[in-house]
Protein backbone atom coordinates (compact mmCIF):
# COMPACT_ATOMS: atom_id res chain seq x y z
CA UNK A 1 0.00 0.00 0.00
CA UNK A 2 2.64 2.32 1.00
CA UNK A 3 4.67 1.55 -1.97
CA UNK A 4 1.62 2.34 -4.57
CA UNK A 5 1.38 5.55 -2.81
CA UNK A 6 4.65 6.15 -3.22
CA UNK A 7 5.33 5.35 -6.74
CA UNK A 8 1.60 7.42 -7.48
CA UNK A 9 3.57 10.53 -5.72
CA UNK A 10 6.74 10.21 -7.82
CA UNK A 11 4.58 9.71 -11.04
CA UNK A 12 2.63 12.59 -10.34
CA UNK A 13 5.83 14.66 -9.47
CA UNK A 14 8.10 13.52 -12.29
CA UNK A 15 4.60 14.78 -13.96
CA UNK A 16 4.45 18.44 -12.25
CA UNK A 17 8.21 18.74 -13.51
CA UNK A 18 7.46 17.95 -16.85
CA UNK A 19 4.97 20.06 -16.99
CA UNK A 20 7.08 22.95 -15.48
CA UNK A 21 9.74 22.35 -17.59
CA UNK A 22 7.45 22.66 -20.31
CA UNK A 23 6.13 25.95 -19.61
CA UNK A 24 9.18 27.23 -19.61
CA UNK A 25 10.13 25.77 -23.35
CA UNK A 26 7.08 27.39 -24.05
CA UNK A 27 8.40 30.63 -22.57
CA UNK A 28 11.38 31.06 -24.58
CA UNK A 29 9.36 29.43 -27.88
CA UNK A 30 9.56 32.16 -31.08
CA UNK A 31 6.28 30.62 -32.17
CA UNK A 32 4.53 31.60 -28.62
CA UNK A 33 2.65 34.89 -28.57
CA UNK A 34 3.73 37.88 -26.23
CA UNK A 35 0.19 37.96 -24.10
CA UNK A 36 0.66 33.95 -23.50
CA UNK A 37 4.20 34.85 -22.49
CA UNK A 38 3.28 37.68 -19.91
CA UNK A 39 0.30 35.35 -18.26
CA UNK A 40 3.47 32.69 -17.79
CA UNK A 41 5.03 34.95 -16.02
CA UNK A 42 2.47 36.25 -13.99
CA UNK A 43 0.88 32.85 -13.38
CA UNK A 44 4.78 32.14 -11.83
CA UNK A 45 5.08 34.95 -10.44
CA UNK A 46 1.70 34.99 -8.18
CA UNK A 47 2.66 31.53 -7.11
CA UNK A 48 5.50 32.81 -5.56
CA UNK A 49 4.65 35.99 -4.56
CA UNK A 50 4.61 37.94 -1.26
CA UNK A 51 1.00 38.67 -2.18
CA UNK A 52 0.21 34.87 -1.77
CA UNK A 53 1.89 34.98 2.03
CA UNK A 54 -0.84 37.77 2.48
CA UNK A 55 -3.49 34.83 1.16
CA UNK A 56 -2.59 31.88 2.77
CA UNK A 57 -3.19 33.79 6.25
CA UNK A 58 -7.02 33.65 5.41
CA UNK A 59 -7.85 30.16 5.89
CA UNK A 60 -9.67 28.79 2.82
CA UNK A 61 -9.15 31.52 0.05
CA UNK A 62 -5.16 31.05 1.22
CA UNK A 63 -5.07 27.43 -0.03
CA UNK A 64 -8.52 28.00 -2.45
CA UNK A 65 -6.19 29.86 -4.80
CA UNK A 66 -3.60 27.52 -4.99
CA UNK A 67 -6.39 25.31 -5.42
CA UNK A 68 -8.23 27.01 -8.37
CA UNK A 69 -5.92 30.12 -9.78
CA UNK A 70 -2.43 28.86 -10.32
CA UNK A 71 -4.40 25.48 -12.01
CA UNK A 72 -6.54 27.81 -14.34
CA UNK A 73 -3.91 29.95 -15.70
CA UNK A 74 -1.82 27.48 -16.91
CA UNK A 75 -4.62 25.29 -18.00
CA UNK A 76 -5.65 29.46 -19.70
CA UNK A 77 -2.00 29.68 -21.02
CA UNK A 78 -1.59 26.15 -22.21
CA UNK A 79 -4.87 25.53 -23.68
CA UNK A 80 -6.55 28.77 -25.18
CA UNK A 81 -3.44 31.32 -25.65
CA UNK A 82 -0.55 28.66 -26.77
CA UNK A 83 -0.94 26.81 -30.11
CA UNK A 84 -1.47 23.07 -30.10
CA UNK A 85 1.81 22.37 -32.17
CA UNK A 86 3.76 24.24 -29.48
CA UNK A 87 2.46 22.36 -26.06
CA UNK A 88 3.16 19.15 -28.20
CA UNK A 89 6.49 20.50 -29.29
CA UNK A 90 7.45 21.67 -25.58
CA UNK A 91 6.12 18.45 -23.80
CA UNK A 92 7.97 16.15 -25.93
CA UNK A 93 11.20 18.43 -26.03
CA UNK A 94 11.05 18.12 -21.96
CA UNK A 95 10.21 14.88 -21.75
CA UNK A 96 13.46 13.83 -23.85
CA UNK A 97 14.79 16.49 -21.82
CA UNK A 98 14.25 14.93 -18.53
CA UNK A 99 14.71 11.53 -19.51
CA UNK A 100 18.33 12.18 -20.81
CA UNK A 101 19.34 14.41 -17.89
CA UNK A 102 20.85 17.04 -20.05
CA UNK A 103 21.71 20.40 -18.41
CA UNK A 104 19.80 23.07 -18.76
CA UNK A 105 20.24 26.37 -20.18
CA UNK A 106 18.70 29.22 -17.92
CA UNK A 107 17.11 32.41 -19.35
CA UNK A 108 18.38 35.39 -18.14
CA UNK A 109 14.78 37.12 -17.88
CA UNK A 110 13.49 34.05 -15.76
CA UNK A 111 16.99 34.52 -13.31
CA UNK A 112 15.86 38.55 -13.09
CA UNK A 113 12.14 37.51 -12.20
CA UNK A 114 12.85 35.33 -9.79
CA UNK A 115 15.91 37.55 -8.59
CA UNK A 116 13.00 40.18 -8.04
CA UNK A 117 10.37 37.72 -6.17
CA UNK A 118 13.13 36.34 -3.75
CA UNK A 119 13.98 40.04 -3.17
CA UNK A 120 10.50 41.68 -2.74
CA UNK A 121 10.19 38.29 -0.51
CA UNK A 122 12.98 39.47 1.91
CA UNK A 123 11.87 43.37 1.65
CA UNK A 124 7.87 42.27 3.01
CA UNK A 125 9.45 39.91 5.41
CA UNK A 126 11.97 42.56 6.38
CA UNK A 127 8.87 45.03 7.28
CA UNK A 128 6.59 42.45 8.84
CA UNK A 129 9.68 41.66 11.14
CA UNK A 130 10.53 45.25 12.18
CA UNK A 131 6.45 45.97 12.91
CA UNK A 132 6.69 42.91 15.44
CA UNK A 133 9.67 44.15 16.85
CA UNK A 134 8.66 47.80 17.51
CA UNK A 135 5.05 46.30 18.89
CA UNK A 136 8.00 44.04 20.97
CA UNK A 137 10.05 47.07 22.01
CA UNK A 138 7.36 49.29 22.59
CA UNK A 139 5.51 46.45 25.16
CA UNK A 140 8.99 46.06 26.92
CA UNK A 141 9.04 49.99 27.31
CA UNK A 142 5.85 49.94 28.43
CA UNK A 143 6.39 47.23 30.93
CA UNK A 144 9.85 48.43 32.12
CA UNK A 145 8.12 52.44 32.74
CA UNK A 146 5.43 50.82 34.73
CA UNK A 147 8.03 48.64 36.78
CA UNK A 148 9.87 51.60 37.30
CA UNK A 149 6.99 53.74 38.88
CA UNK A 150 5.84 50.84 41.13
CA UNK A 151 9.91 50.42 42.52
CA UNK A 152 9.82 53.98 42.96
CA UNK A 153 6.02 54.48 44.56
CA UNK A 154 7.16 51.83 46.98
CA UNK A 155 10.72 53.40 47.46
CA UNK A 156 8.41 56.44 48.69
């Protein structure tokens, strides 16, 4: 039983990469149109977003997204803005491309992109941090002031 589960789970992520990989050849395909482009990189870029962080803190529409936005946009991009020949042409190129292990050659737009999530990532988290810490610093303050007036009342 565990084993079936297992090997589902690996088919379904050797699958997901596949797929991923895929987009991307699509991405960098001559043949793909610029609007089908810019959704790809918005679909990507949502998914890994500080926005989402913002989402997943409401408890259903954080996981309801994952759930139903990031799944339509590429099913959007893939089916409806993408020709046929191309997801064909993409899926088999990364399937050969996966199943000989080649290296990969990296985009230099896709390294800025995600260059820019990771850093807008560490900015929001950098703010969130230093609002906790001055609600932190400010309590201790607080606390430390009244401790001071109750020493000294009593000192009276």
């Amino acid at each position: 039983m565990a084993t079936k589960l297992l090997n589902l789970w690996k088919r379904w992520v050797n699958q997901l990469k596949m797929e991923a990989y895929a987009i991307y050849l699509a991405y960098v395909d001559p043949r793909v149109p610029w609007y089908a482009k810019i959704l790809i990189v918005c679909i990507i870029g949502y998914a890994f977003s500080p926005i989402d962080k913002l989402l997943n803190s409401i408890p259903i529409l954080g996981y309801l997204d994952h759930l139903v936005l990031v799944p339509l946009g590429v099913v959007l991009a893939f089916k409806k803005m993408i020709p046929p020949v191309v997801c064909m042409d993409c899926r088999e190129k990364a399937h050969i491309a996966l199943t000989q292990k080649k290296p990969n050659r990296v985009d230099g737009s896709i390294i800025i992109v995600i260059s820019f999530l990771f850093a807008s990532l560490a900015l929001v988290s950098t703010i969130w941090i230093m609002k906790d810490w001055n609600l932190v610093i400010g309590q201790w303050v607080r606390w430390f002031t009244r401790m001071a007036l109750i020493s000294e009342s009593q000192a009276r």
